[in-house]
Protein backbone atom coordinates (compact mmCIF):
# COMPACT_ATOMS: atom_id res chain seq x y z
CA UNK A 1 34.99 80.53 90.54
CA UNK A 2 37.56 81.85 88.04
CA UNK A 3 37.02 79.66 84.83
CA UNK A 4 40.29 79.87 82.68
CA UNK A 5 40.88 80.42 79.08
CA UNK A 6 43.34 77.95 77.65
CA UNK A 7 43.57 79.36 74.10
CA UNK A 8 43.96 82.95 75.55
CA UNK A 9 46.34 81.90 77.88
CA UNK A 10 48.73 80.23 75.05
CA UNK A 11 48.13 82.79 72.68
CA UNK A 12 49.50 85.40 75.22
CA UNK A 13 51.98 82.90 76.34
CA UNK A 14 53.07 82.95 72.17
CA UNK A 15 52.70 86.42 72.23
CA UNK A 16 55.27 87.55 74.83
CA UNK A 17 57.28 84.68 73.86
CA UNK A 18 57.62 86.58 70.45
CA UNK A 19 57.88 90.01 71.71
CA UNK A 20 60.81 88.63 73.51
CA UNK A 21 62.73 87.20 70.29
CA UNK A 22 62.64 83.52 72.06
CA UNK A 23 61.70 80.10 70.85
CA UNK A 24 60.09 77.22 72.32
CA UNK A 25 63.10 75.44 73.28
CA UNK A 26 64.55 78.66 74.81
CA UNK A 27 61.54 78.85 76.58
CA UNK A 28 61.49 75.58 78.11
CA UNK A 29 64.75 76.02 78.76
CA UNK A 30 64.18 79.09 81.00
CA UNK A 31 60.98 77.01 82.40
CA UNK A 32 62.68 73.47 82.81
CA UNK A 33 59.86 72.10 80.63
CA UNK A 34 60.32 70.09 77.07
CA UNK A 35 60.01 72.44 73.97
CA UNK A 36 56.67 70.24 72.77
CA UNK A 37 55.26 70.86 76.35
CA UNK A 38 55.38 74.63 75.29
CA UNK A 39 54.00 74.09 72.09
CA UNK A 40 50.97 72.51 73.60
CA UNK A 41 50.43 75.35 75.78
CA UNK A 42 50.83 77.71 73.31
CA UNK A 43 48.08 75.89 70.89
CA UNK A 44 45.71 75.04 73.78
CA UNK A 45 45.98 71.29 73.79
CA UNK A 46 47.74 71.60 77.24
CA UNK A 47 46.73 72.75 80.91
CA UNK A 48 49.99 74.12 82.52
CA UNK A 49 50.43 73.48 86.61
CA UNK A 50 50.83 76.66 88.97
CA UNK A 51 54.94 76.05 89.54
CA UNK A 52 55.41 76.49 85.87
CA UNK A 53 52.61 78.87 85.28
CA UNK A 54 54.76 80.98 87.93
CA UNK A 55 57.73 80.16 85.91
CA UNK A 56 56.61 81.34 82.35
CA UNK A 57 55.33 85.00 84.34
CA UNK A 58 58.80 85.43 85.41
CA UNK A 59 60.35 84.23 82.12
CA UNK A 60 58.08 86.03 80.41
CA UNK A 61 58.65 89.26 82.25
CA UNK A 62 54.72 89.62 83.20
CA UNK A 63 52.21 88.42 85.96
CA UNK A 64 50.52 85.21 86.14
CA UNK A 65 46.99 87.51 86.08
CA UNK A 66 48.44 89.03 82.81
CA UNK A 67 48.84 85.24 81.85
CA UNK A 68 45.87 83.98 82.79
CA UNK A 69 43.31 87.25 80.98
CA UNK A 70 42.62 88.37 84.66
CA UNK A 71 44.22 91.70 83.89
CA UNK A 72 44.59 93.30 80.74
């Protein structure tokens, strides 16, 4: 069994969210989630389902393995 990271996973979810010059809210935007809902991810405080994890790879321009520390 895969166990998952939650504080990697938001801090590459900031990460790329930065590298891409976007905000929270344009995030959720492009993810149909609430700003706060990506600020939780992004801190840790929040487990994300697989539809939006899906959504933030594409959004994100990267792979949900890349998201979840599975591949470097």
């Amino acid at each position: 069994m895969i166990e998952i990271n939650i504080k990697e996973l938001g801090e590459r979810i900031k990460d790329l969210r930065l590298e891409l010059g976007l905000s929270q809210k344009q995030l959720a935007d492009k993810i149909g989630a609430a700003a706060n809902t990506v600020s939780q991810y992004e801190s840790g405080k929040s487990r994300t389902s697989i539809d939006i994890l899906a959504n933030l790879a594409v959004a994100l321009n990267t792979t949900t393995d890349y998201l979840l520390g599975l591949e470097q």
